[in-house]
N, C-alpha and C. Protein backbone atom coordinates (compact mmCIF):
# COMPACT_ATOMS: atom_id res chain seq x y z
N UNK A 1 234.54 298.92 352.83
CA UNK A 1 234.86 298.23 351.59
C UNK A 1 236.18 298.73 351.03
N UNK A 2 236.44 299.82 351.29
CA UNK A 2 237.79 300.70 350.52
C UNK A 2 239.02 299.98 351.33
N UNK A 3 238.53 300.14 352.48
CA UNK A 3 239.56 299.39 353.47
C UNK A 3 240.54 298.28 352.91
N UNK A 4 238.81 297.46 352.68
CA UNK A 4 239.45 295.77 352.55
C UNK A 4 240.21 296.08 351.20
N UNK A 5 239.76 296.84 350.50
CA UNK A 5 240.31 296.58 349.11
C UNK A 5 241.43 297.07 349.39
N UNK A 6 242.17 298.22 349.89
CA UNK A 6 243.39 298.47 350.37
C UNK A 6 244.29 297.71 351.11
N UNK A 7 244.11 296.92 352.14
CA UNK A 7 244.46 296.15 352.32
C UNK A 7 245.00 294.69 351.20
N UNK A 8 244.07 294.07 350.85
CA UNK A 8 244.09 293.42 349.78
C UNK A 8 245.31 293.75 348.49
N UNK A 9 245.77 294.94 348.42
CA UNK A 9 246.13 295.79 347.46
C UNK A 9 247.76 295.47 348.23
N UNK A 10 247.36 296.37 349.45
CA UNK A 10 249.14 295.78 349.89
C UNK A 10 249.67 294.36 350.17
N UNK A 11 248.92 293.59 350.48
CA UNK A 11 249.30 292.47 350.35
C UNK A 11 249.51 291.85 349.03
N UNK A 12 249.39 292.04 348.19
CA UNK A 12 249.28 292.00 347.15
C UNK A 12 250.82 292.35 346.18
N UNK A 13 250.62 293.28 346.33
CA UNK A 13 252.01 294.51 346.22
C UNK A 13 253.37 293.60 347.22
N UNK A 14 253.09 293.45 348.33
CA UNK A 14 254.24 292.87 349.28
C UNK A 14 254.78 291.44 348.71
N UNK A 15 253.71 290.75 347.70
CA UNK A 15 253.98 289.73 347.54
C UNK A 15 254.47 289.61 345.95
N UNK A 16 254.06 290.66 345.43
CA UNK A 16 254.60 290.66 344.20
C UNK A 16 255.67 291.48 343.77
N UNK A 17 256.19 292.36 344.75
CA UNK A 17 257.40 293.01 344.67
C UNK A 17 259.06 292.16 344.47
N UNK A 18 258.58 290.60 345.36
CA UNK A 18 259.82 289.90 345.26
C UNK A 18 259.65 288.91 343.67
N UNK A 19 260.57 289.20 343.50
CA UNK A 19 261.04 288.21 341.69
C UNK A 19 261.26 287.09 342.80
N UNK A 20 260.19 286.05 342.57
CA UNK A 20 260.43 284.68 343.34
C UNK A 20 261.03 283.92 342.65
N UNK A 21 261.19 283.77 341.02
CA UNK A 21 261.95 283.24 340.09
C UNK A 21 263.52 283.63 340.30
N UNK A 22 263.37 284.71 340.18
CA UNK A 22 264.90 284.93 340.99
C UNK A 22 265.17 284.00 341.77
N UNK A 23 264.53 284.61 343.25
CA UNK A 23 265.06 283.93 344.38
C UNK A 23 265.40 282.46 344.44
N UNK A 24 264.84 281.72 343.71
CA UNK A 24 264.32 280.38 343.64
C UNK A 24 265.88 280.02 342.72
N UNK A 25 265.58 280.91 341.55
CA UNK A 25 267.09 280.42 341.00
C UNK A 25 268.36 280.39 341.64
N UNK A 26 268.68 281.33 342.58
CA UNK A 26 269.36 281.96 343.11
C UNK A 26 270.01 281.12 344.21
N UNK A 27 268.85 280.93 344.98
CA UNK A 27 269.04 280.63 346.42
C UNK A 27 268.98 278.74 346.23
N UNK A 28 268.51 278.55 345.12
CA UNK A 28 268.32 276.78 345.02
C UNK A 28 269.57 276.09 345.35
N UNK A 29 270.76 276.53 344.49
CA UNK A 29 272.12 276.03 344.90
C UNK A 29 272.76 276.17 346.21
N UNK A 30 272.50 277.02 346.94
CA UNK A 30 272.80 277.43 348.46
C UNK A 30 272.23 276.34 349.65
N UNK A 31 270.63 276.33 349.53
CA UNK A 31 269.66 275.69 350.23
C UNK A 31 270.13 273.84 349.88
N UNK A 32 270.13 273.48 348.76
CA UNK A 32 270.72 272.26 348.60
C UNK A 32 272.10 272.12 349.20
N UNK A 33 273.22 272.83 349.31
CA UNK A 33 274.57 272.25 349.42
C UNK A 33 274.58 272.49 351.53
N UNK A 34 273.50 273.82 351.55
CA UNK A 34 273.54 273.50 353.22
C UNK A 34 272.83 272.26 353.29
N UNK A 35 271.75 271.65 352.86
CA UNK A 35 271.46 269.89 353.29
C UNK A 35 272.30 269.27 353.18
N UNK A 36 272.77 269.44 352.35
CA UNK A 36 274.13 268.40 351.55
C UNK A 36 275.13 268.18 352.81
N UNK A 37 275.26 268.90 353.77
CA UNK A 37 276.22 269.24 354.53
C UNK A 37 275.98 268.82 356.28
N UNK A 38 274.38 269.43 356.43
CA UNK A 38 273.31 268.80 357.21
C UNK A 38 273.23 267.32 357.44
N UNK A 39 272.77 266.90 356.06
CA UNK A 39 272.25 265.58 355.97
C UNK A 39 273.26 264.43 355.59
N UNK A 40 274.62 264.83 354.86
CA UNK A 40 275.36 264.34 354.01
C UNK A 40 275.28 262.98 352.94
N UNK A 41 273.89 263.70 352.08
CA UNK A 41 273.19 262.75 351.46
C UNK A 41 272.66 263.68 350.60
N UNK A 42 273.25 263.89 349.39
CA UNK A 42 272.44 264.40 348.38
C UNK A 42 270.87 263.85 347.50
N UNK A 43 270.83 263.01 347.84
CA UNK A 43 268.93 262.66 347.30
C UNK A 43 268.40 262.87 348.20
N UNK A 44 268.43 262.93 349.80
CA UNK A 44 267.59 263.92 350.53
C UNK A 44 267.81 264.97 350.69
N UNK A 45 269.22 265.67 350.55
CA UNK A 45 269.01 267.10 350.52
C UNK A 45 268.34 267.33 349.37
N UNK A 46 268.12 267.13 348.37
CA UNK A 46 267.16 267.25 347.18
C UNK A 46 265.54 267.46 347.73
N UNK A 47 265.04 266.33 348.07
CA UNK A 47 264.16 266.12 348.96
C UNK A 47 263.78 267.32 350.05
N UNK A 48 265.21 267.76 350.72
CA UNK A 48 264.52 268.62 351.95
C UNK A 48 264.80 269.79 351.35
N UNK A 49 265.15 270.37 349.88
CA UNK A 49 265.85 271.75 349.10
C UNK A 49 263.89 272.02 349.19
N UNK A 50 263.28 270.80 348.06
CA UNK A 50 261.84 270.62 347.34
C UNK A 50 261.21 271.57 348.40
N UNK A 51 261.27 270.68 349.94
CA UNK A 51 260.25 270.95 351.10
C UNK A 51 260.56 272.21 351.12
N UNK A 52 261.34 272.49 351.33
CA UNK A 52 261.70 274.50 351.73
C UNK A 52 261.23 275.04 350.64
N UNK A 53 261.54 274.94 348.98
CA UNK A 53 260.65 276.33 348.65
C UNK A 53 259.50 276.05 348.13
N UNK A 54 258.72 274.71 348.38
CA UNK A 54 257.29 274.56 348.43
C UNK A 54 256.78 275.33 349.89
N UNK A 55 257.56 275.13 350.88
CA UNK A 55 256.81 275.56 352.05
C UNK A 55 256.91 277.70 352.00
N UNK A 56 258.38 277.67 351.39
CA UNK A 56 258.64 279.37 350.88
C UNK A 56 257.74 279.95 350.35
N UNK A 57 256.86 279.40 349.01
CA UNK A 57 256.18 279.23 348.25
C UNK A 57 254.85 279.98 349.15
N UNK A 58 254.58 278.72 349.57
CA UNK A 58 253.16 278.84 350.10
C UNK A 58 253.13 280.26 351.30
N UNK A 59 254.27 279.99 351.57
CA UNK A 59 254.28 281.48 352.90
C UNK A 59 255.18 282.68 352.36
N UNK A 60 254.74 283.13 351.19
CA UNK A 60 255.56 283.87 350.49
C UNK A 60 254.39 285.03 351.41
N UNK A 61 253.50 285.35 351.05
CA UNK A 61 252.86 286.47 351.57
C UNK A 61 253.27 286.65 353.14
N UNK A 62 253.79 286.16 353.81
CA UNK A 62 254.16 286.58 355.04
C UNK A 62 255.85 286.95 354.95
N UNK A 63 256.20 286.89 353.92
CA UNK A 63 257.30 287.80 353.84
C UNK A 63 257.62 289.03 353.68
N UNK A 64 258.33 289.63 354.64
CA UNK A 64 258.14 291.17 354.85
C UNK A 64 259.93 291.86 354.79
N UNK A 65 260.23 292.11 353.70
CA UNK A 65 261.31 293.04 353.29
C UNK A 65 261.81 293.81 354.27
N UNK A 66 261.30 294.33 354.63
CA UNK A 66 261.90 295.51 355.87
C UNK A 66 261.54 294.49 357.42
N UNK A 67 261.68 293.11 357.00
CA UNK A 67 262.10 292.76 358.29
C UNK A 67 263.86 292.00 358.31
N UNK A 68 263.85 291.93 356.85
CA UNK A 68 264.78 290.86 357.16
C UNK A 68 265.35 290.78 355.34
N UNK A 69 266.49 289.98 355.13
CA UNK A 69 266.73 289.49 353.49
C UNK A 69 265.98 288.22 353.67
N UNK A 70 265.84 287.90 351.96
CA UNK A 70 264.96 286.71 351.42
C UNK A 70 265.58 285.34 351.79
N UNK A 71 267.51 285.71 351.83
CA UNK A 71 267.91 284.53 351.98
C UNK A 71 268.29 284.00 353.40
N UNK A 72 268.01 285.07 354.33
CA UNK A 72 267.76 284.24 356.14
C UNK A 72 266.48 283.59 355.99
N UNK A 73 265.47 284.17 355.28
CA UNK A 73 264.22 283.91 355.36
C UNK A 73 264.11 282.51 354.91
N UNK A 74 264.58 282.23 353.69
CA UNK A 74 264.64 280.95 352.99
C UNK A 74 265.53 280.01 354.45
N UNK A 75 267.24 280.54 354.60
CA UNK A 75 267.61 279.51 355.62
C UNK A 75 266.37 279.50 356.99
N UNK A 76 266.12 280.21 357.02
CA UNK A 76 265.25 279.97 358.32
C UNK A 76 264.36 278.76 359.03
N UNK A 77 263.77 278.54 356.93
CA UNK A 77 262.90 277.58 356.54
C UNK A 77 263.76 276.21 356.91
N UNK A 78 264.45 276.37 356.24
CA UNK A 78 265.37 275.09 355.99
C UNK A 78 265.64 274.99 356.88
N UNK A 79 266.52 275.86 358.05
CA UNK A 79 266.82 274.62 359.16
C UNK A 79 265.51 274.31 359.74
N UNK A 80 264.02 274.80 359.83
CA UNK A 80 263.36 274.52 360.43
C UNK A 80 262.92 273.07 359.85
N UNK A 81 263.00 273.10 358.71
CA UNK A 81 263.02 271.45 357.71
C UNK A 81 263.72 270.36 357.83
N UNK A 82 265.34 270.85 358.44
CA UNK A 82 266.41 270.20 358.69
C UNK A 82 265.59 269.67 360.05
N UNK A 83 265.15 270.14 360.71
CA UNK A 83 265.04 269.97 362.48
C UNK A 83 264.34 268.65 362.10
N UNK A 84 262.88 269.32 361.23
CA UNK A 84 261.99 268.23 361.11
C UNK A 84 262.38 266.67 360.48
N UNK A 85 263.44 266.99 359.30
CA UNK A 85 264.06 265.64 359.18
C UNK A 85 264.68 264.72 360.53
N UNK A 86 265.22 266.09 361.20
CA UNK A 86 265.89 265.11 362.22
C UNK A 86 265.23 264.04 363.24
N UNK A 87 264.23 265.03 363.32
CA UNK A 87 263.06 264.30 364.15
C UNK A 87 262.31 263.32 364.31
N UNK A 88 262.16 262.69 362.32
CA UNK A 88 261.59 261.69 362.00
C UNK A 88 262.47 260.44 362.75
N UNK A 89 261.47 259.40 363.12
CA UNK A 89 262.08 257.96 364.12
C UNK A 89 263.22 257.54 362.85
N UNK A 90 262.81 257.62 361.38
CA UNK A 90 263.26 256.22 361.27
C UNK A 90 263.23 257.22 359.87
N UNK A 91 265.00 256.75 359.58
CA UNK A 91 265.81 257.50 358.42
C UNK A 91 265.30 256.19 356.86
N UNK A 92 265.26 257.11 355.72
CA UNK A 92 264.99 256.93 354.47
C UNK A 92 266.64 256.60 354.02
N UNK A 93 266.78 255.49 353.72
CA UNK A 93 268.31 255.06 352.66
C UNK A 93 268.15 254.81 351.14
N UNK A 94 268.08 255.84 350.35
CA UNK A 94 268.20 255.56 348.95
C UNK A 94 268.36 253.94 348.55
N UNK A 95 267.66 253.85 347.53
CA UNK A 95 267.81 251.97 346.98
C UNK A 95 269.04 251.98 346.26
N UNK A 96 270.23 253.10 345.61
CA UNK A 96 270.95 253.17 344.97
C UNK A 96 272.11 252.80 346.32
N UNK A 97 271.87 253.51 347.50
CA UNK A 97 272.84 253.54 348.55
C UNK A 97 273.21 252.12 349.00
N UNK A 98 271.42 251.66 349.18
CA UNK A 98 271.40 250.41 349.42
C UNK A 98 272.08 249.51 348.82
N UNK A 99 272.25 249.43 347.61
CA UNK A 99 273.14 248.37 346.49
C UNK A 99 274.43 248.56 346.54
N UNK A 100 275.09 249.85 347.42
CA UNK A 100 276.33 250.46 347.16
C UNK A 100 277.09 249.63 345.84
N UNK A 101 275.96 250.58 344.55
CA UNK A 101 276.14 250.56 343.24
C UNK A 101 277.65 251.02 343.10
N UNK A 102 278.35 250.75 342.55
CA UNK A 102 279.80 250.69 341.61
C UNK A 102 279.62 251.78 340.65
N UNK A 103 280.37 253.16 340.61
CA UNK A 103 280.29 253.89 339.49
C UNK A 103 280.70 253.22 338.48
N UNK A 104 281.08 253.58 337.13
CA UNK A 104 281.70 253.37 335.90
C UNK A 104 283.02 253.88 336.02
N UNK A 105 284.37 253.08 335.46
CA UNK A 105 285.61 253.92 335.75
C UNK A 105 285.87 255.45 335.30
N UNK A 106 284.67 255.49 333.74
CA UNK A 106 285.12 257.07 333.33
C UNK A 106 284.27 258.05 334.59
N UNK A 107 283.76 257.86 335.70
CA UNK A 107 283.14 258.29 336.42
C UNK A 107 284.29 258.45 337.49
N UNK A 108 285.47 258.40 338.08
CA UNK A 108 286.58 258.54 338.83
C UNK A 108 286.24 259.37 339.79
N UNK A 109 286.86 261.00 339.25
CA UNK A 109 287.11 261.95 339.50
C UNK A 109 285.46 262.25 340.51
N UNK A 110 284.68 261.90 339.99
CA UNK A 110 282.71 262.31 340.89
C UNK A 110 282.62 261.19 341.61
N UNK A 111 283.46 260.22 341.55
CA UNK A 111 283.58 259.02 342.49
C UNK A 111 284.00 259.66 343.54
N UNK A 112 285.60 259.95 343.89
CA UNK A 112 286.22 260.00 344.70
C UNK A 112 285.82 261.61 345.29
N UNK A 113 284.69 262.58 344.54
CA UNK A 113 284.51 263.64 345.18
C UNK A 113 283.23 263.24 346.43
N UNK A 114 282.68 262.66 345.74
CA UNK A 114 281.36 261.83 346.34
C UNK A 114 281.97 261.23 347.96
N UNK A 115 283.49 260.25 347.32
CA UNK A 115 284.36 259.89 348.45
C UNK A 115 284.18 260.59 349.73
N UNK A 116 284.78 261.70 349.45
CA UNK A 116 285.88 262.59 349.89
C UNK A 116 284.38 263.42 350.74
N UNK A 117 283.53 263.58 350.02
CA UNK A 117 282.19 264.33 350.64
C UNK A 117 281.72 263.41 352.18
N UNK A 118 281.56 261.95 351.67
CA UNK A 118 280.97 260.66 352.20
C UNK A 118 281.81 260.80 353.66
N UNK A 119 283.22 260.94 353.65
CA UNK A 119 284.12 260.51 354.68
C UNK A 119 284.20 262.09 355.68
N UNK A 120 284.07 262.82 354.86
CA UNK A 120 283.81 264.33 355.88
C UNK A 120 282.60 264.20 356.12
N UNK A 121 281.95 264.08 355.68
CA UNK A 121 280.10 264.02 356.51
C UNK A 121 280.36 262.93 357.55
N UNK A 122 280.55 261.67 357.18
CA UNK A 122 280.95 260.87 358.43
C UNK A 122 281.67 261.25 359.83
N UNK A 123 282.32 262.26 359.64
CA UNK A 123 283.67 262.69 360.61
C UNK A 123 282.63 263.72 360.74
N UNK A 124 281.68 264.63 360.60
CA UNK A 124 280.88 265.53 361.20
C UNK A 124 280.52 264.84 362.02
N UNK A 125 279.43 264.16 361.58
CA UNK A 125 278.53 263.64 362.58
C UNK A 125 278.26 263.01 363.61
N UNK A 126 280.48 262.91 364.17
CA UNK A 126 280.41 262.85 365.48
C UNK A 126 280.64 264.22 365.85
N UNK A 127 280.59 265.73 365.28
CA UNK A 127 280.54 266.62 365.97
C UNK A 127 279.44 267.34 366.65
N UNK A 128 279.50 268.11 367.57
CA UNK A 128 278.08 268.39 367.92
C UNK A 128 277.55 269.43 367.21
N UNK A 129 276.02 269.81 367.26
CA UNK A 129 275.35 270.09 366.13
C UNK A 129 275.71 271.40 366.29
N UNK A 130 276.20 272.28 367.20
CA UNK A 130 276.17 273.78 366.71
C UNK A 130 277.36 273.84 365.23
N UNK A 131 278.86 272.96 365.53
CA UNK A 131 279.36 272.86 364.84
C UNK A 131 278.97 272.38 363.78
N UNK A 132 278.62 271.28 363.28
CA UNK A 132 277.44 270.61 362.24
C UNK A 132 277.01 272.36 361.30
N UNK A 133 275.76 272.70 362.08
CA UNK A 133 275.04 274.09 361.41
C UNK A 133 276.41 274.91 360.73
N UNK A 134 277.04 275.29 362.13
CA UNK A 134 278.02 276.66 361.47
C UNK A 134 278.81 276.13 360.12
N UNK A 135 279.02 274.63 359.92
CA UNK A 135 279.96 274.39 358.34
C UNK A 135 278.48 274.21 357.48
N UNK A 136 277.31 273.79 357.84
CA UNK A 136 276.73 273.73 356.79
C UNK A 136 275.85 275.10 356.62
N UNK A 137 276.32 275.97 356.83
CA UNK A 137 275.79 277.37 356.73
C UNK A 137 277.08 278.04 356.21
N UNK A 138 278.45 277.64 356.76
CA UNK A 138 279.45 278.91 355.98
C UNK A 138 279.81 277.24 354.51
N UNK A 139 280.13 276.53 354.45
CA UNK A 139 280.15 275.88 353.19
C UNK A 139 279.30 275.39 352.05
N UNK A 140 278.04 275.10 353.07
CA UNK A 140 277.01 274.58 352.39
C UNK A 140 275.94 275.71 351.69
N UNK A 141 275.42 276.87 352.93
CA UNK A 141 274.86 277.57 352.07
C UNK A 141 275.52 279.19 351.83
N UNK A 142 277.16 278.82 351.67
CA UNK A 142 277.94 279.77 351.44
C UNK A 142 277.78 281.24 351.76
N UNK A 143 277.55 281.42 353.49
CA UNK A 143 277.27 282.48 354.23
C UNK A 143 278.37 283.28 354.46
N UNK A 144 278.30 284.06 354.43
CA UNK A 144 279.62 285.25 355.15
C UNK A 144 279.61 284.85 357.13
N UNK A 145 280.32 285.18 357.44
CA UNK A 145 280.41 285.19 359.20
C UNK A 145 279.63 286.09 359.75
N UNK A 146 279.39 287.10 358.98
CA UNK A 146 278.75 288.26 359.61
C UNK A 146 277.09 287.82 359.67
N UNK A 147 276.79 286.96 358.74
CA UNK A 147 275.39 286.64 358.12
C UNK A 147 274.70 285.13 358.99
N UNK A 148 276.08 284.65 359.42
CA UNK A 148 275.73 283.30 359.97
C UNK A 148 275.47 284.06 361.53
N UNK A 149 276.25 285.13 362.00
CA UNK A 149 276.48 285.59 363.62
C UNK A 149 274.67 285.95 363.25
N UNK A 150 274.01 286.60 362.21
CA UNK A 150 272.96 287.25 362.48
C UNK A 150 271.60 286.03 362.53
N UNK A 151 272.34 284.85 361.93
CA UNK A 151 270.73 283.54 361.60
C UNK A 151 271.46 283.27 363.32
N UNK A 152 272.71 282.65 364.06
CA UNK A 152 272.73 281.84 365.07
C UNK A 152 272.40 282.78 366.90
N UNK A 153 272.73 283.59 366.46
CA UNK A 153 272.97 284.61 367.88
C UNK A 153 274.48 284.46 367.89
N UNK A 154 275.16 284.14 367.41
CA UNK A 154 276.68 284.04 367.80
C UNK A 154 277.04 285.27 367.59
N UNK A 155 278.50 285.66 367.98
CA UNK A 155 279.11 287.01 367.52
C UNK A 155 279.90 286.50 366.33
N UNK A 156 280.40 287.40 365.65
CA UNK A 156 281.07 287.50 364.48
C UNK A 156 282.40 286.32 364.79
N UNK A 157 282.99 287.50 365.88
CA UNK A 157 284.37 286.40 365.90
C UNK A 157 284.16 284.64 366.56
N UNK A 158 283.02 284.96 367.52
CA UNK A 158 283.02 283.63 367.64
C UNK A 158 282.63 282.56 366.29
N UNK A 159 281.06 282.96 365.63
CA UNK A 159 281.35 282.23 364.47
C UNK A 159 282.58 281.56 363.99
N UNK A 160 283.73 282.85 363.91
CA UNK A 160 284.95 282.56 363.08
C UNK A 160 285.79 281.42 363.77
N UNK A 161 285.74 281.98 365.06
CA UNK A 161 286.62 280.88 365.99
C UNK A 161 285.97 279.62 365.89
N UNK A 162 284.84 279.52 365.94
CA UNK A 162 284.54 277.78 366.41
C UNK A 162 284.71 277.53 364.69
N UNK A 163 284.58 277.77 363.89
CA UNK A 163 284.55 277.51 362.13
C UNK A 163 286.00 276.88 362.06
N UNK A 164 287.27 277.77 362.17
CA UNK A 164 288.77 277.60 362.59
C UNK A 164 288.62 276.71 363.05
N UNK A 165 288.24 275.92 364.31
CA UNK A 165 288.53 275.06 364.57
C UNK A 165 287.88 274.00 364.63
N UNK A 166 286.65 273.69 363.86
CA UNK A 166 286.30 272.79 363.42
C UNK A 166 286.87 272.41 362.07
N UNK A 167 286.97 273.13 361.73
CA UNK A 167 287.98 272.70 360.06
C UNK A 167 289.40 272.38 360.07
N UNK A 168 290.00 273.04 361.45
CA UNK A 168 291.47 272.58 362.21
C UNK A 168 291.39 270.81 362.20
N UNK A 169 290.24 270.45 363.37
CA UNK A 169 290.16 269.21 364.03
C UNK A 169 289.64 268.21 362.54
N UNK A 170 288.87 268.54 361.46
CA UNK A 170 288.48 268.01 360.58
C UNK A 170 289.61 267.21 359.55
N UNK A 171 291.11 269.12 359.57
CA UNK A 171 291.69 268.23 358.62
C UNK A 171 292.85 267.31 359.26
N UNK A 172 293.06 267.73 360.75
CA UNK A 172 293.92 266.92 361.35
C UNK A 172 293.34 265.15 361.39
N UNK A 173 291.79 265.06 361.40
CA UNK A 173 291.40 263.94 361.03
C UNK A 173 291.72 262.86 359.68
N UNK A 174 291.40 264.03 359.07
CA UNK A 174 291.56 263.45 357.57
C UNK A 174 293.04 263.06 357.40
N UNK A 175 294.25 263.67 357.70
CA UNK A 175 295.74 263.39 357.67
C UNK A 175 295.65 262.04 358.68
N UNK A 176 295.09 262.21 359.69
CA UNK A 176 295.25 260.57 359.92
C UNK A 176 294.58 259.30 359.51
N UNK A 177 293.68 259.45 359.08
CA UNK A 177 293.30 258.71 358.41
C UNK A 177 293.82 258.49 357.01
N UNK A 178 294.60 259.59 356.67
CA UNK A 178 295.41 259.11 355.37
C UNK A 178 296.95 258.57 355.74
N UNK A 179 297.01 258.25 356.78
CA UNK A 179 298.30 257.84 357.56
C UNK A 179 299.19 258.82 357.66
């Protein structure tokens, strides 16, 4: 009986040691802008931010400090969420997308960022997906190189190198397309 209750006790303790309010505050802006980047669709990265720390949530007790930080743990989730979006047959198009609704003119400036987001996500998604991950992990969920080499298996410098030159080939795109 002492056992179980000891047991019980550290689990307990393991799970209440992390400020999940924190984390949650913390890590919410990160986890959204890597979908954002993933998906290049902000009402489902919304959507797939929800799924990750409901699923965080629920598997908070299997989080173990001295294996790892909270925020591989959280990306971990997420790309495993990302995968699962990908997987689904048959993609969800916002009814707002659908109408390709007209901002308001005092709306400009979140127009043309929206733009400018819309036409680089487009130009990803003929890249292949390791590249895809590595920008939506160093832009989206604003990783260091050292942090992305430790979620992908990559080495440091490679991270850096393929990053360089996906953002090389990205903006040489964008200049031609701006003539």
């Amino acid at each position: 009986m002492k056992t179980d209750l000891t047991a019980i006790s550290k689990e307990h303790m393991r799970i209440n040691d992390t400020d999940w309010e924190e984390v949650y505050e913390t890590f919410l802006p990160r986890i959204f802008h890597f979908f954002c980047y993933k998906v290049g669709n902000p009402q489902i990265a919304e959507d797939l931010t929800a799924t990750t720390f409901e699923k965080a949530w629920s598997s908070r007790g299997s989080f173990r400090k001295d294996h790892g930080q909270v925020h591989a743990w959280l990306l971990g989730i997420a790309r495993h969420v990302a995968g699962d979006h990908f997987r689904k047959p048959c993609r969800e198009v916002p009814f707002d997308e659908a109408l390709d609704v007209s901002i308001a003119a005092s709306m400009d400036e979140d127009l043309q960022r929206r733009l400018d987001f819309q036409r680089v996500s487009r130009m990803l998604s003929h890249f292949p997906d390791r590249d895809r991950e590595l920008i939506a992990l160093k832009y989206g969920a604003e990783l260091t190189n050292r942090e992305i080499s430790k979620i992908t298996g990559l080495s440091e410098s490679n991270v850096g190198t393929i990053l360089y030159r996906v953002v090389s080939k990205l903006r040489k795109e964008l200049e031609q397309e701006h003539g």
